[in-house]
N, C-alpha and C. Protein backbone atom coordinates (compact mmCIF):
# COMPACT_ATOMS: atom_id res chain seq x y z
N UNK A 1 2.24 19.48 6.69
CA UNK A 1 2.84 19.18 5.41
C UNK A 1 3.17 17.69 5.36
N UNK A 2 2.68 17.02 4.16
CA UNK A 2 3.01 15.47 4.04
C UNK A 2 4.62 15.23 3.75
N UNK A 3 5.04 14.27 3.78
CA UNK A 3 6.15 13.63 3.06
C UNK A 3 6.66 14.10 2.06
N UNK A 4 5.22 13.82 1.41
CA UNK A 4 5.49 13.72 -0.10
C UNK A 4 5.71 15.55 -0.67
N UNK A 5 4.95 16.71 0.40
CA UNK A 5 4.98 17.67 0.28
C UNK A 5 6.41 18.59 0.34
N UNK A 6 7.33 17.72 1.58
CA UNK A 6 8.63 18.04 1.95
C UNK A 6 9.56 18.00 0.97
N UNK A 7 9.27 17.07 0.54
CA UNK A 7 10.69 16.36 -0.52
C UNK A 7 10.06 16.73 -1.97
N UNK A 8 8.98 18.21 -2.41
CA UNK A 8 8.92 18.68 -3.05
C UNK A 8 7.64 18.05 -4.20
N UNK A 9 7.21 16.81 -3.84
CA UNK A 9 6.48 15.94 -4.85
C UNK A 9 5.27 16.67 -4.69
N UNK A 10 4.38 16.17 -6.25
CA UNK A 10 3.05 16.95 -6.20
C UNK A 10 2.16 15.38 -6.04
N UNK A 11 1.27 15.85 -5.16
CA UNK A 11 -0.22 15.15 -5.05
C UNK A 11 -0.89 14.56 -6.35
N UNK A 12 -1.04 13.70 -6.52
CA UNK A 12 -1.45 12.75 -7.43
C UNK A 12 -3.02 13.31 -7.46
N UNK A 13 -3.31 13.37 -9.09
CA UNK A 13 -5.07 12.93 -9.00
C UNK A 13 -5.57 11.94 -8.80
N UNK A 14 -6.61 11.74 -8.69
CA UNK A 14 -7.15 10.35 -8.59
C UNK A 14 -7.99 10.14 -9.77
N UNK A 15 -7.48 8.80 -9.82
CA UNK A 15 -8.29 8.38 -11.36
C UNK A 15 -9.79 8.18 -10.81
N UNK A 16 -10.53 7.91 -12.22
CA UNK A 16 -11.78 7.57 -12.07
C UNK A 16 -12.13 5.97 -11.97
N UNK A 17 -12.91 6.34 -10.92
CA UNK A 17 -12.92 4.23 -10.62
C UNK A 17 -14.76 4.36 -10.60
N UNK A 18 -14.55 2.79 -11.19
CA UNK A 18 -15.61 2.20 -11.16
C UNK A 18 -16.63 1.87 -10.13
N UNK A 19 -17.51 1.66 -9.76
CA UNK A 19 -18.35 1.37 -8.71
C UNK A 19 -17.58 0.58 -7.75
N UNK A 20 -17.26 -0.62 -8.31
CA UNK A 20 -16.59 -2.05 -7.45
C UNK A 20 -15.46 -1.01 -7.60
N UNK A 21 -14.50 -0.32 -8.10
CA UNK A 21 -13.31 -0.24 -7.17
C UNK A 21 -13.59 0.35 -6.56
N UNK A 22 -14.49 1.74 -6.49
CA UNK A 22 -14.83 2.88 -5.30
C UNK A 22 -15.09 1.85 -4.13
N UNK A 23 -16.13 1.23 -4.23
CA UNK A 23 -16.37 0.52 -3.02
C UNK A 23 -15.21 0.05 -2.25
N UNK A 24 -14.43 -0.77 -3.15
CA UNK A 24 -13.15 -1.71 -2.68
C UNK A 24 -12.59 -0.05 -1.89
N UNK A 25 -12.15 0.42 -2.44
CA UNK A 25 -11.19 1.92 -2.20
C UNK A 25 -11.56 2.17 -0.88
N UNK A 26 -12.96 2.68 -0.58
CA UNK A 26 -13.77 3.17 0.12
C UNK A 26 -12.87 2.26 1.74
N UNK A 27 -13.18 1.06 1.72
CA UNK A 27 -13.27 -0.05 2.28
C UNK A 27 -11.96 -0.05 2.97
N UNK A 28 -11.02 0.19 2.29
CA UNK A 28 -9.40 -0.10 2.53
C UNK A 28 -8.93 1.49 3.01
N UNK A 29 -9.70 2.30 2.47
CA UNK A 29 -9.24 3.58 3.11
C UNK A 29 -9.29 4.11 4.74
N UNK A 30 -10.28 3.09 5.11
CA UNK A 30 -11.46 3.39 6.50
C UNK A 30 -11.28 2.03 7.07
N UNK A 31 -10.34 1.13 6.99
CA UNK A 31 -9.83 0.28 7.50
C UNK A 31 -8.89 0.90 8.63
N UNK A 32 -8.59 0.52 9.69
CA UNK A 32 -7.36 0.40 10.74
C UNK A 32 -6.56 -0.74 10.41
N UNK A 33 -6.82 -1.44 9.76
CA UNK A 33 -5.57 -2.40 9.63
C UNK A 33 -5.75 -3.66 8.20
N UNK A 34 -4.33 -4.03 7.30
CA UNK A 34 -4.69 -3.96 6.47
C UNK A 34 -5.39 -5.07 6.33
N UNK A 35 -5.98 -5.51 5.20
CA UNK A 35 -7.39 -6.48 5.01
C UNK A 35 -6.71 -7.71 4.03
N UNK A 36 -7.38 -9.27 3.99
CA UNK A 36 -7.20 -9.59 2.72
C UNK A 36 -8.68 -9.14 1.83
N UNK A 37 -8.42 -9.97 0.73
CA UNK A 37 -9.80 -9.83 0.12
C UNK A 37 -10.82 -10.31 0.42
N UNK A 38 -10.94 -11.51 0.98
CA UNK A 38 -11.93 -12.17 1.83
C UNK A 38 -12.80 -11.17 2.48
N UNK A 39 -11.91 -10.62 3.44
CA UNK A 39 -12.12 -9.16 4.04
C UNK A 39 -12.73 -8.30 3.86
N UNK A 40 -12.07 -7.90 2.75
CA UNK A 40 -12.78 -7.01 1.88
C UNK A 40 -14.14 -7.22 1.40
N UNK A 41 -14.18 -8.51 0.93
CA UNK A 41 -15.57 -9.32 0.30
C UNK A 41 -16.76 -9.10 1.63
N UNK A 42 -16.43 -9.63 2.18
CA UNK A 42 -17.66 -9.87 3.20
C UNK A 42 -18.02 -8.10 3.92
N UNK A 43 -17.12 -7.32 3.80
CA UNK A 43 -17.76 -5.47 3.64
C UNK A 43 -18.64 -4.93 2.80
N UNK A 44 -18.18 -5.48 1.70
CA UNK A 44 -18.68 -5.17 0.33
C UNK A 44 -20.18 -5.86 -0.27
N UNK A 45 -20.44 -6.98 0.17
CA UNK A 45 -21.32 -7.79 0.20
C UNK A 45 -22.98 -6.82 -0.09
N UNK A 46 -22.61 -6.26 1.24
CA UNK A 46 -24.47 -5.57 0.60
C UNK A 46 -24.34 -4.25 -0.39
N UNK A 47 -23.55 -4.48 -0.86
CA UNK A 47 -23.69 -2.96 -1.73
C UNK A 47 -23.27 -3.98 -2.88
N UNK A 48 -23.29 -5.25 -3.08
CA UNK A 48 -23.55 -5.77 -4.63
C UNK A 48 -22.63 -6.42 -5.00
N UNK A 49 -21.45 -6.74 -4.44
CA UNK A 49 -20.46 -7.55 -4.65
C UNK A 49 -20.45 -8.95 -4.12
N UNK A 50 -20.25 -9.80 -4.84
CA UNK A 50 -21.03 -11.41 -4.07
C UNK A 50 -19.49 -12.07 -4.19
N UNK A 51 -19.11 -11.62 -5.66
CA UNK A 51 -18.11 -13.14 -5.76
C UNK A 51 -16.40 -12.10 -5.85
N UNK A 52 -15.40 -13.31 -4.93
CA UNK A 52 -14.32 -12.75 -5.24
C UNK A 52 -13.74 -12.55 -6.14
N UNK A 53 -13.77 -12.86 -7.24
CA UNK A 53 -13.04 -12.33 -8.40
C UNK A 53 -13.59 -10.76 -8.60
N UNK A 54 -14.97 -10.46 -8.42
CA UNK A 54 -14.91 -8.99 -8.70
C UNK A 54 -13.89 -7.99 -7.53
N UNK A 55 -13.61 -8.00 -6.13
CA UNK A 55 -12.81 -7.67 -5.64
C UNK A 55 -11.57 -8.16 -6.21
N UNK A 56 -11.26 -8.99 -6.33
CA UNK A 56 -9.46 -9.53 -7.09
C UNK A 56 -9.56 -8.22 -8.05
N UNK A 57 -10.50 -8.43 -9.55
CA UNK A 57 -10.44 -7.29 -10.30
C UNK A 57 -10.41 -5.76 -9.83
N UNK A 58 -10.93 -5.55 -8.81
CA UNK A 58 -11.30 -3.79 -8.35
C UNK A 58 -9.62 -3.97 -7.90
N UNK A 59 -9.61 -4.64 -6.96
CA UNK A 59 -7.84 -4.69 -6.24
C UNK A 59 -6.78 -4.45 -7.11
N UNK A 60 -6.78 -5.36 -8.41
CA UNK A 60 -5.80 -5.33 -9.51
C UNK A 60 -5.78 -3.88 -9.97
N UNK A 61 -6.74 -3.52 -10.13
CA UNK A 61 -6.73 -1.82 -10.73
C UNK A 61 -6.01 -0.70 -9.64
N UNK A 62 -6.78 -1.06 -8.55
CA UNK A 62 -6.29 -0.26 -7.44
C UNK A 62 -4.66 -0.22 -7.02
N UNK A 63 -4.38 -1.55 -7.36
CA UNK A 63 -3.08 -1.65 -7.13
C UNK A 63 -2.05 -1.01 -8.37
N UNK A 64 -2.92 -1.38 -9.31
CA UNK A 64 -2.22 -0.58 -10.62
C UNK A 64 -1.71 1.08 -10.75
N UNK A 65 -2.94 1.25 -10.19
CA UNK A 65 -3.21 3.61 -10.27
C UNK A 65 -1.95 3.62 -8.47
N UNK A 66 -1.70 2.57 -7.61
CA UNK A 66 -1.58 3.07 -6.83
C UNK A 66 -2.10 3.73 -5.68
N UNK A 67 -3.26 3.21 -5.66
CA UNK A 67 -4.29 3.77 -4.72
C UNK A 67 -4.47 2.76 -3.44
N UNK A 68 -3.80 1.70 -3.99
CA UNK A 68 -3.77 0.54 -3.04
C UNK A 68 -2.27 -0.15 -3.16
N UNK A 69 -1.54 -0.86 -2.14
CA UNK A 69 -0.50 -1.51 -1.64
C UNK A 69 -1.29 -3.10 -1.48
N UNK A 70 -0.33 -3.64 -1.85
CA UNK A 70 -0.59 -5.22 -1.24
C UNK A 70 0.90 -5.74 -0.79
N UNK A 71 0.50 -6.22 0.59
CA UNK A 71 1.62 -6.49 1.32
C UNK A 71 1.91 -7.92 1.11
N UNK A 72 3.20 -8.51 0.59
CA UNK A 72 2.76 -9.47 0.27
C UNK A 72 3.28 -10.63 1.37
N UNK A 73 4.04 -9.96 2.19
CA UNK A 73 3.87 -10.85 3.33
C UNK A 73 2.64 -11.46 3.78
N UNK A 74 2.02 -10.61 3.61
CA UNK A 74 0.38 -11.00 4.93
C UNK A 74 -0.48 -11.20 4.49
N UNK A 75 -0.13 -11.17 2.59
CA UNK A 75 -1.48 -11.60 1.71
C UNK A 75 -2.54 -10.42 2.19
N UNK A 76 -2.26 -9.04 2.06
CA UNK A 76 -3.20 -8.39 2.02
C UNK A 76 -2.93 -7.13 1.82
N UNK A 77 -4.22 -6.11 1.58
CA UNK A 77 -4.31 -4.85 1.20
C UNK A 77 -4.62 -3.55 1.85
N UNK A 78 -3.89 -2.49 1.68
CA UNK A 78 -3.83 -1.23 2.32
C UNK A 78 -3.99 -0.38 1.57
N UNK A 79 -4.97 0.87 1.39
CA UNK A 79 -4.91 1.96 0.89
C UNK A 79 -3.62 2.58 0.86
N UNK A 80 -3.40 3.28 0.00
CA UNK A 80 -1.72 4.03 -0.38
C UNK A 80 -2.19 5.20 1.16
N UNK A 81 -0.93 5.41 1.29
CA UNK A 81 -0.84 6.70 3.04
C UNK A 81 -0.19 7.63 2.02
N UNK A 82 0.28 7.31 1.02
CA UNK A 82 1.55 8.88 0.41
C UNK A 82 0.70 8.99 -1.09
N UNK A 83 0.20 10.42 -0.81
CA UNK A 83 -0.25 10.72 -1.97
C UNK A 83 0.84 11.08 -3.31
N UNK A 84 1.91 11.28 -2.76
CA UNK A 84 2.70 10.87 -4.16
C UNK A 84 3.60 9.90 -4.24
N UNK A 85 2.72 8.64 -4.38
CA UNK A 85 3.81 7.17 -3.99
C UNK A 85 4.21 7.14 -5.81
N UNK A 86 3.23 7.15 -6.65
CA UNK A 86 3.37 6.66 -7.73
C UNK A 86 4.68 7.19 -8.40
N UNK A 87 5.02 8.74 -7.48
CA UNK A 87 6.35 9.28 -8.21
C UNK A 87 7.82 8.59 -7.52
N UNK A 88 7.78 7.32 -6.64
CA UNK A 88 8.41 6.92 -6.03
C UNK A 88 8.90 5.52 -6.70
N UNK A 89 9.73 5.02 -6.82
CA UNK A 89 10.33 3.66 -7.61
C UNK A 89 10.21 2.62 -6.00
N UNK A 90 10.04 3.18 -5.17
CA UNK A 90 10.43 2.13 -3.85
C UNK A 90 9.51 3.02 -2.83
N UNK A 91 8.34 2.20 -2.39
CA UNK A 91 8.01 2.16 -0.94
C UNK A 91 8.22 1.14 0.25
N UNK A 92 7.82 1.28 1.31
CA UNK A 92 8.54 0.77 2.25
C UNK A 92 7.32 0.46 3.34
N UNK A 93 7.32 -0.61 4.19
CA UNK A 93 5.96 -0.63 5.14
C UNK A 93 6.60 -1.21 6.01
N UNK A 94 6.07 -0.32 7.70
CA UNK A 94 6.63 -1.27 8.72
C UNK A 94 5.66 -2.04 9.29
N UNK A 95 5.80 -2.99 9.63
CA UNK A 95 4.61 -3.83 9.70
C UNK A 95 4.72 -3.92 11.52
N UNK A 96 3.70 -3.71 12.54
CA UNK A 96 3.71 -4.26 13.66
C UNK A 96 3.27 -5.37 14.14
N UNK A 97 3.88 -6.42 14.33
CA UNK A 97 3.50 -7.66 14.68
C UNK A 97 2.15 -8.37 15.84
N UNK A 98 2.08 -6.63 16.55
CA UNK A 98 1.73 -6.89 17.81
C UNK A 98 0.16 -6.25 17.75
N UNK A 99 0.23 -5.20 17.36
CA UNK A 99 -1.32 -4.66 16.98
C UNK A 99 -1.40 -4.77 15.26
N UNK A 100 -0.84 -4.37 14.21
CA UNK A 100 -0.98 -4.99 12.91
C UNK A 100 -1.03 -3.67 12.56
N UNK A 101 -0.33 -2.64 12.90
CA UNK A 101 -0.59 -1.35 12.26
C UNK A 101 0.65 -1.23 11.15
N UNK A 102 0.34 -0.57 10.21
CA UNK A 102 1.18 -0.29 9.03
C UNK A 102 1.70 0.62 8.81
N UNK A 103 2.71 1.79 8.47
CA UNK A 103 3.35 2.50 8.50
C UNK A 103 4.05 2.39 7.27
N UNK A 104 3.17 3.24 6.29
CA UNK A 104 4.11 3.01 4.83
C UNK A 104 5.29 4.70 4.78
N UNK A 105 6.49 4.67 4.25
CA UNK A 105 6.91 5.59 3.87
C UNK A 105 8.08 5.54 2.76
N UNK A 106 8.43 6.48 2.44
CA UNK A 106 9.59 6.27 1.25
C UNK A 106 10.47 7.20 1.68
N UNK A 107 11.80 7.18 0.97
CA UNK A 107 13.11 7.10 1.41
C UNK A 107 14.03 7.63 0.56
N UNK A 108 14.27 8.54 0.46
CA UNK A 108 15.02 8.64 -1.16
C UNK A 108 16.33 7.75 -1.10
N UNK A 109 17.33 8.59 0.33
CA UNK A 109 18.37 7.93 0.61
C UNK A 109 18.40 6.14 -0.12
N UNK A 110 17.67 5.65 0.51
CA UNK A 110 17.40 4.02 0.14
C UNK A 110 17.10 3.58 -1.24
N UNK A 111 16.17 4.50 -1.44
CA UNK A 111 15.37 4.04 -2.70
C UNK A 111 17.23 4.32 -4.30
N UNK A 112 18.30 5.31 -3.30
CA UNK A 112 19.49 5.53 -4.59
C UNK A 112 19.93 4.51 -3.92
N UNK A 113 20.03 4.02 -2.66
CA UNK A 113 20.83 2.79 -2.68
C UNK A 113 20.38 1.41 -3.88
N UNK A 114 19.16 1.16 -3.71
CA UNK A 114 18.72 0.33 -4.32
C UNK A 114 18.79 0.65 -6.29
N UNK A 115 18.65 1.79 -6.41
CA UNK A 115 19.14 2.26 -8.04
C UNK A 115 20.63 2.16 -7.93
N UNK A 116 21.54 2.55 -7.52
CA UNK A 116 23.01 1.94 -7.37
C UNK A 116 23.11 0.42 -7.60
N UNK A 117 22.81 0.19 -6.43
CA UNK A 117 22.94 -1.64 -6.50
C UNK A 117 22.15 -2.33 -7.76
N UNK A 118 21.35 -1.95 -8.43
CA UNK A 118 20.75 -2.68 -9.44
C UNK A 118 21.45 -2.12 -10.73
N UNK A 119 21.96 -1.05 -10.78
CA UNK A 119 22.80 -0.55 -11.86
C UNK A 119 23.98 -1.16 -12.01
N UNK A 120 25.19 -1.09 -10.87
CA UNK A 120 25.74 -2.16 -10.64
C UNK A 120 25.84 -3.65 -10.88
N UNK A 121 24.54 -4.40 -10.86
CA UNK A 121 24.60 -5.47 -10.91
C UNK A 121 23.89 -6.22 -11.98
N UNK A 122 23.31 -4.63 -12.72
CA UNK A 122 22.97 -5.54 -13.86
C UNK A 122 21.22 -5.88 -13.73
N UNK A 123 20.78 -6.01 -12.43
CA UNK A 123 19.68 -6.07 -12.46
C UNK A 123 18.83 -5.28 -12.54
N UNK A 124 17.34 -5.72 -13.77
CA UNK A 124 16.65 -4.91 -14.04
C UNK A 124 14.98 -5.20 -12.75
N UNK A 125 14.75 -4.23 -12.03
CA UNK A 125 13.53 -4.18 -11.32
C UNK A 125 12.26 -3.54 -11.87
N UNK A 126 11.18 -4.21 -11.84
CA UNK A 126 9.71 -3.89 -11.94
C UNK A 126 9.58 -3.04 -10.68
N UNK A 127 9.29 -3.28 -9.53
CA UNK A 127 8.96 -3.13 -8.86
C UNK A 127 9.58 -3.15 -7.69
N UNK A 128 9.65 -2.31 -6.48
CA UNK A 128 10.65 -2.70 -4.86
C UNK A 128 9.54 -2.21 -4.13
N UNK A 129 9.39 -3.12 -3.09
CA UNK A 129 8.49 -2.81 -1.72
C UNK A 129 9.59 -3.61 -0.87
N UNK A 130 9.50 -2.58 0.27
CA UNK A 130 9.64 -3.26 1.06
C UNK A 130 9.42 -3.33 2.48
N UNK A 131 9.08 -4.52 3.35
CA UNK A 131 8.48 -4.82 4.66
C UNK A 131 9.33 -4.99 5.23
N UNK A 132 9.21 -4.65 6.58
CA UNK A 132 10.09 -4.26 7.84
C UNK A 132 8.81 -5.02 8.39
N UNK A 133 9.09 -6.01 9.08
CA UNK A 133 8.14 -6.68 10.42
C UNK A 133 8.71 -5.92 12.09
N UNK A 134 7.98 -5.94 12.96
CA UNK A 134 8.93 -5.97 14.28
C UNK A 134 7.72 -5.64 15.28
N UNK A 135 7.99 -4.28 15.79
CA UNK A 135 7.00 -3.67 17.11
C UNK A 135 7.02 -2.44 16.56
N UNK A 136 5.44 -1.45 16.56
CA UNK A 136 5.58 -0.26 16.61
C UNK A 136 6.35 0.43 18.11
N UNK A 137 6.06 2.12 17.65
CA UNK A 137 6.84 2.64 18.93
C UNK A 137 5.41 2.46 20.35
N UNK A 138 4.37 2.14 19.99
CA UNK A 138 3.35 1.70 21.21
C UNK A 138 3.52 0.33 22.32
N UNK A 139 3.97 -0.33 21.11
CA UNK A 139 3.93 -1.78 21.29
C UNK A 139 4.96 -1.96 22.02
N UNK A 140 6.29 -1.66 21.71
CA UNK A 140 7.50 -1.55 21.84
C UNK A 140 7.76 -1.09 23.33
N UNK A 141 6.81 -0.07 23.53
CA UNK A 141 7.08 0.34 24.63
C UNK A 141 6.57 -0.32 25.61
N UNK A 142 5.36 -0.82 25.54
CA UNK A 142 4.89 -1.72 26.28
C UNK A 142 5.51 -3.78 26.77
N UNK A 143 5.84 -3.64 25.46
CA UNK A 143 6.96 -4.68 25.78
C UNK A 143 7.78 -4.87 26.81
């Protein structure tokens, strides 16, 4: 059972994507670790994609439906891990410094802290991500 299954959320459909985003999608899903677009570009290359702006565009969408994360620490992109992120106001990524593995999850606890504190203060949010840098529990241990 996922996360998103526990805490009662339903599984998202997936929209219909275009060639260039399937590809992009494809690419970032079957990644081990996350990519920039550059990255991405030079994967994508023989299946018809030459110039970066068509990845920027597939990315922008992807990032839109939620099918993709961009971390913006590291200037780069990760397929979504929680199939019901989009019902979430706040995700969260731990980032490992040491091998580069990602670990996205959400939080409810946190995510009312952060609706408290912005109610409170007046501030209105688009958007909350947030990155945790450090050591996974592999890395960590080896340390």
């Amino acid at each position: 059972m996922s996360q998103c299954e526990a805490h009662g959320h339903v599984k998202r459909s997936e929209p219909s994507l275009t060639k260039n985003q399937q590809l992009v999608w494809d690419v970032l899903r079957h990644a081990s670790a996350p990519m920039s677009a550059y990255a991405i570009l030079d994967e994508v290359r023989a299946d018809g994609l030459r110039a970066p702006q068509q990845v920027y565009r597939a990315l922008d969408k992807l990032v839109d439906t939620s099918l993709v994360h961009k971390l913006e620490s590291l200037n780069a992109f990760v397929a979504c891990a929680q199939p019901c992120c989009a019902e979430h106001e706040m995700v969260c990524f731990a980032i490992c410094e040491a091998c580069g593995s990602v670990d996205e999850f959400a939080d409810d606890q946190i995510e009312q802290q952060f609706a408290e504190w912005t109610k409170r203060s007046g501030f209105v949010r688009r958007q909350t991500a947030v990155e945790i840098k450090g050591l996974c529990k592999g890395c960590a241990a080896q340390a």
